[in-house]
Protein backbone atom coordinates (compact mmCIF):
# COMPACT_ATOMS: atom_id res chain seq x y z
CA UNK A 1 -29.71 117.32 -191.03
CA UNK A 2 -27.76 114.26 -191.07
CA UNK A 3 -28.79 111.46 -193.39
CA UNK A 4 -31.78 109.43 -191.69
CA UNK A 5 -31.24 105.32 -192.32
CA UNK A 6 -35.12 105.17 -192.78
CA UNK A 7 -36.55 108.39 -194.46
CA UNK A 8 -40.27 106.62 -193.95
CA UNK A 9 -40.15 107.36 -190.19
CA UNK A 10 -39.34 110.78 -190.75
CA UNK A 11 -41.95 110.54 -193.30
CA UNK A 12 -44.74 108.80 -191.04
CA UNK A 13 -43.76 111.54 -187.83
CA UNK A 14 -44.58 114.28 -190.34
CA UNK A 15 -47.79 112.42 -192.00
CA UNK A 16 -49.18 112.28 -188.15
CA UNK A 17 -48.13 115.37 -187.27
CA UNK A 18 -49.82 117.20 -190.01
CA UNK A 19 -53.24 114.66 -189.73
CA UNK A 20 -53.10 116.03 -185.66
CA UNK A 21 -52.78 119.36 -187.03
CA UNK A 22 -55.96 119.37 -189.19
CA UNK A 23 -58.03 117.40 -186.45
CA UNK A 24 -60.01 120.78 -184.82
CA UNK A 25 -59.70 118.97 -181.38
């Protein structure tokens, strides 16, 4: 994985993706 300029978007996409994961929709 090459190195991201902003680490906090790959860290927001994963925050979001997990909070979408543990919504039992």
């Amino acid at each position: 994985m090459a190195d991201l300029p902003q680490p906090p978007v790959l860290l927001a996409w994963f925050i979001c993706f997990t909070y979408d994961q543990q919504e039992p929709n």
